[in-house]
C-alpha atoms as a PDB file:
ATOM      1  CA  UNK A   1     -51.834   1.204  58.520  1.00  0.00           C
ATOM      2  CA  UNK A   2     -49.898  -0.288  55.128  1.00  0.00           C
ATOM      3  CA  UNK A   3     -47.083  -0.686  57.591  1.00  0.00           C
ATOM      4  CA  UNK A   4     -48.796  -2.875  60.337  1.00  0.00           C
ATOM      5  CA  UNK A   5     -50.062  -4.757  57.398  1.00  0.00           C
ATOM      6  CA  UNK A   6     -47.161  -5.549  55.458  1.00  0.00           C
ATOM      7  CA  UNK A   7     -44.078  -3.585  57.343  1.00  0.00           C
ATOM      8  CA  UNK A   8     -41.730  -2.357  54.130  1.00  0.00           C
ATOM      9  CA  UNK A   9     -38.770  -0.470  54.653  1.00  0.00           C
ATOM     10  CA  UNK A  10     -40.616   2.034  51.710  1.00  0.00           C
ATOM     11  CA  UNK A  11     -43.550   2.608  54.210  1.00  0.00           C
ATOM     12  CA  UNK A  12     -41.097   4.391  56.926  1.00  0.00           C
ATOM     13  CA  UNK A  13     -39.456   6.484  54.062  1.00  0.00           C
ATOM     14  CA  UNK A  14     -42.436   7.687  53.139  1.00  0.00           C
ATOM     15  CA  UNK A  15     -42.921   8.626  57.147  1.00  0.00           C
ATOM     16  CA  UNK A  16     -39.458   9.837  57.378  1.00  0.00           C
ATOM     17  CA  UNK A  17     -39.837  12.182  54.317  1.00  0.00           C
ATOM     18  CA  UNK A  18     -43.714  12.940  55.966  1.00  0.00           C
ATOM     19  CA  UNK A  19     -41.190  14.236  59.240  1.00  0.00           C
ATOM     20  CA  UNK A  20     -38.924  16.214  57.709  1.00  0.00           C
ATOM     21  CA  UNK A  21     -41.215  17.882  56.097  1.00  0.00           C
ATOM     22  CA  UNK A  22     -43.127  18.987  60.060  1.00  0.00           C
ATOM     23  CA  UNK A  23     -39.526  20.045  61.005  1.00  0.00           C
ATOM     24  CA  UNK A  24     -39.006  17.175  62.603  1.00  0.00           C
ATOM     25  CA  UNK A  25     -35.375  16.546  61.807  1.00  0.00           C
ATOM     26  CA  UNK A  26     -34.029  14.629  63.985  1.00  0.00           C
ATOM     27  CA  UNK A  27     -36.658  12.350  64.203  1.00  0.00           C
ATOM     28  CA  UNK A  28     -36.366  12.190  60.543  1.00  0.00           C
ATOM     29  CA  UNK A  29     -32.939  11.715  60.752  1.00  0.00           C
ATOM     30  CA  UNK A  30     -33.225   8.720  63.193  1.00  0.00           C
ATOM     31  CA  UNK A  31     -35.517   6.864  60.487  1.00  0.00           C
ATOM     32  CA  UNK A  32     -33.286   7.380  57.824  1.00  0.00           C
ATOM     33  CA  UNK A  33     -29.962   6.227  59.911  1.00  0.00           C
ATOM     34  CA  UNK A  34     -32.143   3.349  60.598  1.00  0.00           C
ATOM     35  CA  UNK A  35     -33.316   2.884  56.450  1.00  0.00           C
ATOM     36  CA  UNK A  36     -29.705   2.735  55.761  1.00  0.00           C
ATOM     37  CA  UNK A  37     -29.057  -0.543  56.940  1.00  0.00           C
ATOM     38  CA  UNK A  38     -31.862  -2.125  54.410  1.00  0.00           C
ATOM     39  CA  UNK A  39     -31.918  -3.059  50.975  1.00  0.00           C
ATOM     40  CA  UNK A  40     -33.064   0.951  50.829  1.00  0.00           C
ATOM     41  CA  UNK A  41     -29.251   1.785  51.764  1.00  0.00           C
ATOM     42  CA  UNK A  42     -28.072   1.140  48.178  1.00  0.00           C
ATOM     43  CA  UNK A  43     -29.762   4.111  47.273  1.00  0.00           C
ATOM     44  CA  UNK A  44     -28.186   7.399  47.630  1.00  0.00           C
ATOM     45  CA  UNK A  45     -31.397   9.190  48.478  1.00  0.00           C
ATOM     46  CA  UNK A  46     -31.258   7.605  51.802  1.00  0.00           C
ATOM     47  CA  UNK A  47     -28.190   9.227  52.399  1.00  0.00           C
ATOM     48  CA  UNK A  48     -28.928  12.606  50.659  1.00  0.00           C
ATOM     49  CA  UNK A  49     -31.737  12.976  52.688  1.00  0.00           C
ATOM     50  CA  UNK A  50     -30.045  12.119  56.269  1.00  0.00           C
ATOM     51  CA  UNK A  51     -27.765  14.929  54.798  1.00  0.00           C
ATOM     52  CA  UNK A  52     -30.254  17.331  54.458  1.00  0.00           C
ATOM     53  CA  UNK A  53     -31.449  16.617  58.039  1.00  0.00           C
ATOM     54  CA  UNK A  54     -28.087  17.046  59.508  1.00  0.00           C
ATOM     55  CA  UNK A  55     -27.988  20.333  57.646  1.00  0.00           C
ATOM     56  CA  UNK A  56     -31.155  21.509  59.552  1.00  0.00           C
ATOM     57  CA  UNK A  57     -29.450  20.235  62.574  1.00  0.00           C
ATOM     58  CA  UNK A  58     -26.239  22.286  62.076  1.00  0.00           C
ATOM     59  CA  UNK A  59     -24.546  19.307  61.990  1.00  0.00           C
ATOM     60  CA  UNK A  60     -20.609  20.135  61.302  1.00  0.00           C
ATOM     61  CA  UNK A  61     -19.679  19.816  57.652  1.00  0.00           C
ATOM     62  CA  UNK A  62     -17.766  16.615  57.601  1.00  0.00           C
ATOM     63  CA  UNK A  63     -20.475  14.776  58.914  1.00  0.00           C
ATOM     64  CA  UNK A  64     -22.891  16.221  56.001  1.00  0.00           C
ATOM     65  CA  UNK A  65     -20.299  15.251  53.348  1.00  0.00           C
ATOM     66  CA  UNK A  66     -19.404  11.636  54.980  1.00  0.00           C
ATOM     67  CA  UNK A  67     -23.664  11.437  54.062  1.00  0.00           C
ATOM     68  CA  UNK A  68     -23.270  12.935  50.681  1.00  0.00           C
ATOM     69  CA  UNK A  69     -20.284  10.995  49.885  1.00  0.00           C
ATOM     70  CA  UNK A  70     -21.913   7.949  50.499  1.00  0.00           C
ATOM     71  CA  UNK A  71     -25.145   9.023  48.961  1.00  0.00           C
ATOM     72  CA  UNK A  72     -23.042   9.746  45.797  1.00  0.00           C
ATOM     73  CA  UNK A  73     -21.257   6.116  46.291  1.00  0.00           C
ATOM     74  CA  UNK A  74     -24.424   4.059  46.803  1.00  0.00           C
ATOM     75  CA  UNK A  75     -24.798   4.174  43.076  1.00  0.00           C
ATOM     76  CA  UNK A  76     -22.480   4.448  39.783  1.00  0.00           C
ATOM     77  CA  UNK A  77     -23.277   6.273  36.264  1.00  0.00           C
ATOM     78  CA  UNK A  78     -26.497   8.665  35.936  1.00  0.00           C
ATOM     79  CA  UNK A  79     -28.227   7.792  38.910  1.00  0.00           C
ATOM     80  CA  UNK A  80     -25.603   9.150  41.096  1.00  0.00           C
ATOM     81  CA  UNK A  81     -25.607  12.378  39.204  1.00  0.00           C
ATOM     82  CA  UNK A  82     -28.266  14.537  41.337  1.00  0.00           C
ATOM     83  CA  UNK A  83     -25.685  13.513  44.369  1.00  0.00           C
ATOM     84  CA  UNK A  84     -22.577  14.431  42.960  1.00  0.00           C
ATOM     85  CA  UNK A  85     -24.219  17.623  41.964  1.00  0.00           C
ATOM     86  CA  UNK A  86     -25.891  17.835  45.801  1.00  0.00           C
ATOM     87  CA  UNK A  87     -22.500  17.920  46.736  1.00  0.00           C
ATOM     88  CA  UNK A  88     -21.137  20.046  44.498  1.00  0.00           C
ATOM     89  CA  UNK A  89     -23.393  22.807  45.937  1.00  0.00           C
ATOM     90  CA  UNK A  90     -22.467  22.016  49.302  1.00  0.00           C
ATOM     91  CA  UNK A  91     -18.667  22.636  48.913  1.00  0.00           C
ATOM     92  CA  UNK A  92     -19.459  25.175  46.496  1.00  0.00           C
ATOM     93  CA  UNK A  93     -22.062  27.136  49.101  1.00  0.00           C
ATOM     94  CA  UNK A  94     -19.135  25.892  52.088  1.00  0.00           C
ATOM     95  CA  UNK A  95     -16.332  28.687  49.816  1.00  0.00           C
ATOM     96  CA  UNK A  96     -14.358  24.912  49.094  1.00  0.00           C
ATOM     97  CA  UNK A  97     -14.534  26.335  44.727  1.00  0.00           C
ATOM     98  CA  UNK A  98     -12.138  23.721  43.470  1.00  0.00           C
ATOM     99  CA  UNK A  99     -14.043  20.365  45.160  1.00  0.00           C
ATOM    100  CA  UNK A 100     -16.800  22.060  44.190  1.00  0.00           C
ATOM    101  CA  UNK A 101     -15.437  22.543  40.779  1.00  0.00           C
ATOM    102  CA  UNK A 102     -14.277  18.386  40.333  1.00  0.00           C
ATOM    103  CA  UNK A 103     -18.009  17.952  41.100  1.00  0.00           C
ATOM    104  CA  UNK A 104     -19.638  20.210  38.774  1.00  0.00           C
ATOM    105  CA  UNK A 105     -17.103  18.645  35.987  1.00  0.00           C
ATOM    106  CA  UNK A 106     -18.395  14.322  36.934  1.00  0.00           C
ATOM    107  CA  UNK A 107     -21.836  15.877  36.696  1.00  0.00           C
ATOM    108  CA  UNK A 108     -21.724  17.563  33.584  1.00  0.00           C
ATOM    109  CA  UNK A 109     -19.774  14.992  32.282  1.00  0.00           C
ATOM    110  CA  UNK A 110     -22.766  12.553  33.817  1.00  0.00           C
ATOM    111  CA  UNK A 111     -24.985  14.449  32.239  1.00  0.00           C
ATOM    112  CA  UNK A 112     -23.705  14.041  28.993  1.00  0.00           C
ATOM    113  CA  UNK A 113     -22.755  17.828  28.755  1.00  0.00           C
ATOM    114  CA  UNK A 114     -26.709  18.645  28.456  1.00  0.00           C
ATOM    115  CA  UNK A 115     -27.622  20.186  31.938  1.00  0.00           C
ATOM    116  CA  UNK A 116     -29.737  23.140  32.256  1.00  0.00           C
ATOM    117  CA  UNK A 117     -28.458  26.711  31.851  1.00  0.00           C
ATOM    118  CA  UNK A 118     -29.183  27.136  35.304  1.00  0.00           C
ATOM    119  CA  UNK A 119     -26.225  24.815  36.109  1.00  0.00           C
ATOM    120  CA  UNK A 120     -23.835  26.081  33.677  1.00  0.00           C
ATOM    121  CA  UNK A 121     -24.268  29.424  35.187  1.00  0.00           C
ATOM    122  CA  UNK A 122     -23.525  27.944  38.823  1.00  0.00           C
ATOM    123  CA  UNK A 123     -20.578  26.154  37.053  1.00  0.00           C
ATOM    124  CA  UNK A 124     -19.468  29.670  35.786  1.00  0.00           C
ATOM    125  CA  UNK A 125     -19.541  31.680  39.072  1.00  0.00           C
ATOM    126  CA  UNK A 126     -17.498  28.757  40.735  1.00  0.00           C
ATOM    127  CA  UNK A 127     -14.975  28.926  37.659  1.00  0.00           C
ATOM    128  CA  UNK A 128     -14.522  32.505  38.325  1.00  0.00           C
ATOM    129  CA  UNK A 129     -13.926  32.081  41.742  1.00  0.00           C
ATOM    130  CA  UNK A 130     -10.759  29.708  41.098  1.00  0.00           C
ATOM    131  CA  UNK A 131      -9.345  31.752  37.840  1.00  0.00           C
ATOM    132  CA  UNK A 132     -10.625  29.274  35.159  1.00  0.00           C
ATOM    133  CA  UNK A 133     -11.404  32.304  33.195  1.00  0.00           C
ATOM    134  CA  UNK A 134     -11.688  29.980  29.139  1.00  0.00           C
ATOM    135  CA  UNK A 135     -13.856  27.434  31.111  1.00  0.00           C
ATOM    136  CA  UNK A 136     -16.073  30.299  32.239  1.00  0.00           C
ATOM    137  CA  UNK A 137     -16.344  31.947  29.561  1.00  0.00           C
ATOM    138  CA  UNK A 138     -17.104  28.804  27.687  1.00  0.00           C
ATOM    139  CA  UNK A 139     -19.706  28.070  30.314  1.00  0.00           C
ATOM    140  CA  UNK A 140     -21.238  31.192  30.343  1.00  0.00           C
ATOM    141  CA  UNK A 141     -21.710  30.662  27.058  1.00  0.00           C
ATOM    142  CA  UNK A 142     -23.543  27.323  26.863  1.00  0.00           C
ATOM    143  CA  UNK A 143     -25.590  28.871  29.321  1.00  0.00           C
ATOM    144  CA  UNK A 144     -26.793  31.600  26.861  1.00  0.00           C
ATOM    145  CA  UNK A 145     -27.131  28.988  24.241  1.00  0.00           C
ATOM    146  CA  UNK A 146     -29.570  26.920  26.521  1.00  0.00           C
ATOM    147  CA  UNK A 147     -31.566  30.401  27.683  1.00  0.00           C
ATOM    148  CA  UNK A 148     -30.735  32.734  25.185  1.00  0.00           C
ATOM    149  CA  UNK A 149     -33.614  35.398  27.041  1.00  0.00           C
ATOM    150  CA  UNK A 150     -32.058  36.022  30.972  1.00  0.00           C
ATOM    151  CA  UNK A 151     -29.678  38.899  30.506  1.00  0.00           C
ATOM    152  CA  UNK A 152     -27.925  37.819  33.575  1.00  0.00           C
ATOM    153  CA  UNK A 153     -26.112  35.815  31.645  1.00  0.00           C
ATOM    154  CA  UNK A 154     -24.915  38.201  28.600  1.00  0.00           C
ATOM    155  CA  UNK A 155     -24.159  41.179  31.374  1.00  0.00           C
ATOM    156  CA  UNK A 156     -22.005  38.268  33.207  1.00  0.00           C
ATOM    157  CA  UNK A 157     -20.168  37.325  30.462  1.00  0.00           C
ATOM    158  CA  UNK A 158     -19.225  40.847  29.081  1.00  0.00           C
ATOM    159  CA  UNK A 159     -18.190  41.578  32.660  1.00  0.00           C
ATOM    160  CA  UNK A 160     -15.711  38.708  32.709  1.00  0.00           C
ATOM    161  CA  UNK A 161     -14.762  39.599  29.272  1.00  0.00           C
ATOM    162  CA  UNK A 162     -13.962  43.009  30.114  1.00  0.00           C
ATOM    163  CA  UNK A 163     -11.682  41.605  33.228  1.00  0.00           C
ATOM    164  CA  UNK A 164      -9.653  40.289  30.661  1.00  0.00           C
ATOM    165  CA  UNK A 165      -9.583  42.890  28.572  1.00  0.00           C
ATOM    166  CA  UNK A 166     -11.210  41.152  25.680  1.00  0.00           C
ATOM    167  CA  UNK A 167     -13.091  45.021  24.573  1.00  0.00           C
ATOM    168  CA  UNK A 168     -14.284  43.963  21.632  1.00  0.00           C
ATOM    169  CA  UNK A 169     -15.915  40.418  21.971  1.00  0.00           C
ATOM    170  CA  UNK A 170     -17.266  42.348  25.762  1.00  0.00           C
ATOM    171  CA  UNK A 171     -18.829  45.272  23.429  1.00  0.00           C
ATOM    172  CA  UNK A 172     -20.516  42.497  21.220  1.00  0.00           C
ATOM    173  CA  UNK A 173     -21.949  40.688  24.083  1.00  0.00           C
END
């Protein structure tokens, strides 16, 4: 009704996101392709969430990270940070560990080197996967400090510690 009364481009995001979450995707999808070409496609979340449709849609993978690209482009500094780390995941989840890696470095450094454990741990696993053992380590640390209670995190880094035959500091942990 808001729409027929005063059509803003905010009114069909608010029906595209309404979509998506029925499981209509492509629908959605077709709302959002259509968002981006209004003042609304200078934000990344336009092109996040046509991302996350195409990812319902088993779209192929470059055409999700042409979305998240742009959804990280639309914007510069801190507001771009929940896309470059969007992204991140994505590589990171698609076994591509060192793009995923270059992301997970711009968003802690967006971040100001204060994300959540949770983060630091994902940063960890992907650092292990390309042999950046000190960064790992150091991660897995910075995790502990920020959630010093989930022993995830202490048996993961006296695992890694033992791998490099570091006994000592791996007995301590």
């Amino acid at each position: 009704e808001a729409d027929k009364v005063n059509p803003l481009p905010i009114y069909k995001h608010l029906q595209a996101q309404i979509i998506y979450a029925k499981g209509e995707y492509q629908k959605a999808l077709d709302i959002f392709t259509e968002l981006q070409k209004t003042d609304m496609g200078k934000n990344g979340e336009i092109y996040y969430e046509s991302a996350q449709c195409k990812t319902q849609l088993k779209a192929p993978n470059e055409e999700i990270i042409a979305l998240l690209d742009m959804a990280v482009n639309a914007q510069t500094g801190l507001v771009s940070a929940p896309y470059v780390l969007a992204r991140g995941r994505y590589y990171d989840n698609a076994g591509e560990y060192r793009k995923a890696f270059k992301d997970y470095i711009v968003y802690d450094s967006l971040m100001n080197n204060r994300a959540t454990h949770d983060f630091y741990y994902t940063k960890f696993k992907c650092e292990t996967k390309i042999r950046q053992y000190q960064l790992a380590l150091n991660d897995i640390a910075h995790a502990i400090v920020l959630n010093r209670t989930e022993p995830t995190y202490y048996a993961e880094m006296a695992s890694l510690q033992l791998q490099l035959n570091q006994l000592e500091d791996a007995v301590r942990t």
